[in-house]
Protein backbone atom coordinates (compact mmCIF):
# COMPACT_ATOMS: atom_id res chain seq x y z
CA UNK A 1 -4.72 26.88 -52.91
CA UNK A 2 -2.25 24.39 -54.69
CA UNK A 3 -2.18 24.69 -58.55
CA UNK A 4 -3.71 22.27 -60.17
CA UNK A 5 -1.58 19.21 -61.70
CA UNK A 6 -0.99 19.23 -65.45
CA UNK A 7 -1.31 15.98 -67.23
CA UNK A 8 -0.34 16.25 -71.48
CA UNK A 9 -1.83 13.74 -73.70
CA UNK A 10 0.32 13.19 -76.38
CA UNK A 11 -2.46 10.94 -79.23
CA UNK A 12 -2.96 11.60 -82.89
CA UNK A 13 -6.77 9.72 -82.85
CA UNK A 14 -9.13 12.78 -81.40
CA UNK A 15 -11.30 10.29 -80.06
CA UNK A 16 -9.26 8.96 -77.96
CA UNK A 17 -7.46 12.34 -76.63
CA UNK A 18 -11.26 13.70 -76.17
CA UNK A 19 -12.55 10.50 -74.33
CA UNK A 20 -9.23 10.87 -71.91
CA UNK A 21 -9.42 14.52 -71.92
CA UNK A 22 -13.10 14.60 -70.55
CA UNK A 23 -12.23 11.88 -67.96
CA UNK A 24 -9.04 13.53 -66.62
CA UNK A 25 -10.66 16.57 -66.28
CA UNK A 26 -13.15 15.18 -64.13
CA UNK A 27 -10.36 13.89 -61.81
CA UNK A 28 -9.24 17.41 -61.26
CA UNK A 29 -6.39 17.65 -63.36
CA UNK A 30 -5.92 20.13 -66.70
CA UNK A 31 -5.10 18.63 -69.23
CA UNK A 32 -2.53 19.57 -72.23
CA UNK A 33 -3.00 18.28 -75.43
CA UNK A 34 -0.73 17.14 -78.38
CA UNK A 35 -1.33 15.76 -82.00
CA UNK A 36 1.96 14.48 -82.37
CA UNK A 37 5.47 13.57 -81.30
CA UNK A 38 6.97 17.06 -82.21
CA UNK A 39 3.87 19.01 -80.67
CA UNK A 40 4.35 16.61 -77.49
CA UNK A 41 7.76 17.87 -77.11
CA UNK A 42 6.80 21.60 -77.36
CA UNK A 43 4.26 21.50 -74.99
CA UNK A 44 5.65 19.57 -72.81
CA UNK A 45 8.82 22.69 -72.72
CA UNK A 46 5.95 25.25 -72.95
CA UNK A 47 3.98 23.82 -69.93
CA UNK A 48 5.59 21.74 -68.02
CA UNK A 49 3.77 18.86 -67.32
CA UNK A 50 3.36 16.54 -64.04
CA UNK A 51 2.19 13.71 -65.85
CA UNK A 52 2.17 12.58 -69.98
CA UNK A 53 0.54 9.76 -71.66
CA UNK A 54 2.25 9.41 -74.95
CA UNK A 55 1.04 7.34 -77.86
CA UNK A 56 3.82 5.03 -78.85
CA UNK A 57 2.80 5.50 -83.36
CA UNK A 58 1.94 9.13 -84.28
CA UNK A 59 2.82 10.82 -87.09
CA UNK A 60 5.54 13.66 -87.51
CA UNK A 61 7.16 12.20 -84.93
CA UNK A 62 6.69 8.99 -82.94
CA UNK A 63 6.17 8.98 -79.25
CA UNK A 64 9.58 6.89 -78.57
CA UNK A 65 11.20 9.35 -80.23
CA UNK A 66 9.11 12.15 -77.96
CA UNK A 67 9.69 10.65 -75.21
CA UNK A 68 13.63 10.79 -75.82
CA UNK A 69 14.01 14.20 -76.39
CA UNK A 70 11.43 14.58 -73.43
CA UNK A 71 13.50 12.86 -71.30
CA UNK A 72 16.49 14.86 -71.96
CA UNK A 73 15.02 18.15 -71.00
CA UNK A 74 16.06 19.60 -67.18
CA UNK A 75 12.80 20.35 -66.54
CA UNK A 76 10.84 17.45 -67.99
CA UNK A 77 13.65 14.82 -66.90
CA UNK A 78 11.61 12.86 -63.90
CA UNK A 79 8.05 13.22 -65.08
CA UNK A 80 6.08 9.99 -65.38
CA UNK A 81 5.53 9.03 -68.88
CA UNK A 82 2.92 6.00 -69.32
CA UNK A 83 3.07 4.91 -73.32
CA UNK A 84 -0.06 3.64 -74.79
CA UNK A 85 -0.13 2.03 -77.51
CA UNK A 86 -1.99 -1.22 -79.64
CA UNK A 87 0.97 -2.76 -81.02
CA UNK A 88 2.38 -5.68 -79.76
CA UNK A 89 4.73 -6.58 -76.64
CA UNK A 90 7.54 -5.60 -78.54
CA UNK A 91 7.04 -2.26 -78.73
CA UNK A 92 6.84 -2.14 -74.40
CA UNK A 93 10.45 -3.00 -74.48
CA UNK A 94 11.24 -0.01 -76.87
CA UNK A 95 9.12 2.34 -74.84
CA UNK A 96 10.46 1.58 -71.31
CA UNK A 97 13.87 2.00 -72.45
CA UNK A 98 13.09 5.63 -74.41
CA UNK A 99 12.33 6.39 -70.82
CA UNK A 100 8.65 5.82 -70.26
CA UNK A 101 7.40 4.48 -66.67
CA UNK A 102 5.21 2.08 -67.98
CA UNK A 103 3.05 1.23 -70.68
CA UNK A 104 -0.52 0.64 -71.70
CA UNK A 105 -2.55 -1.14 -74.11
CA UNK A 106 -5.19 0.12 -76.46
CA UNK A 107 -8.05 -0.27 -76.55
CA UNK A 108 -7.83 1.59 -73.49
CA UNK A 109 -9.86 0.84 -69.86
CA UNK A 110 -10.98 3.77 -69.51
CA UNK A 111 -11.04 2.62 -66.06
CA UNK A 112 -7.78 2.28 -65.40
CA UNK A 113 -6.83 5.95 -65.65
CA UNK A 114 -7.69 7.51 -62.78
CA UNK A 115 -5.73 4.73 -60.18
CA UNK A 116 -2.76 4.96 -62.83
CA UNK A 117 -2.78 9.25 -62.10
CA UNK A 118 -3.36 8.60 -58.68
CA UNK A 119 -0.29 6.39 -58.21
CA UNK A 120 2.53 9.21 -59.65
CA UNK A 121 0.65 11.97 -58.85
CA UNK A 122 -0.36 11.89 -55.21
């Protein structure tokens, strides 16, 4: 039996990382969760993740900033990272070229998460 895939969702608004916890759970996956930039980092070297949404504005550290130091680790260095975020366009820019794969708006379609796991993790 094939482990299952780890997915880490880096958001500071428990809300949100409870609605998308509950919801990628239910697709199979386990989920990993972090508060913030810096926690996002150490659990993505703690578990190594297959997947991460990162929130773009977090406090302690920013998810750009996560997603840097992410991208730089052996082990973490092809991982799909999807940002999310509710500022405007010009953050997307900043985001794809920290390293993210793409990037979502909030409020978030719930909806849309499962085709968006489906697509890098198949």
């Amino acid at each position: 039996m094939r482990a299952k895939k780890k997915v880490l969702i880096a958001e500071d608004y428990a809300d949100i990382r409870t609605m998308m916890r509950i919801l990628v759970r239910t697709y199979g996956y386990e989920v990993i969760e972090a508060r913030d930039g810096s926690e996002a980092i150490e659990k993505a070297k703690q578990h190594q993740p297959d997947f991460i949404f990162m929130d773009l504005m977090m406090p302690v550290l920013d998810g750009i900033t996560a997603t840097q130091v992410i991208r730089e680790m052996e082990s973490c260095s092809e991982v799909p990272i999807v940002a999310v975020t509710a500022y405007e366009r010009s953050f997307f820019n900043k985001a794809l070229e920290a390293g993210c794969n793409e990037v979502i708006e909030k409020p978030l379609d719930f909806n849309s998460l499962k085709p968006l796991l489906s697509q890098y993790l198949y």
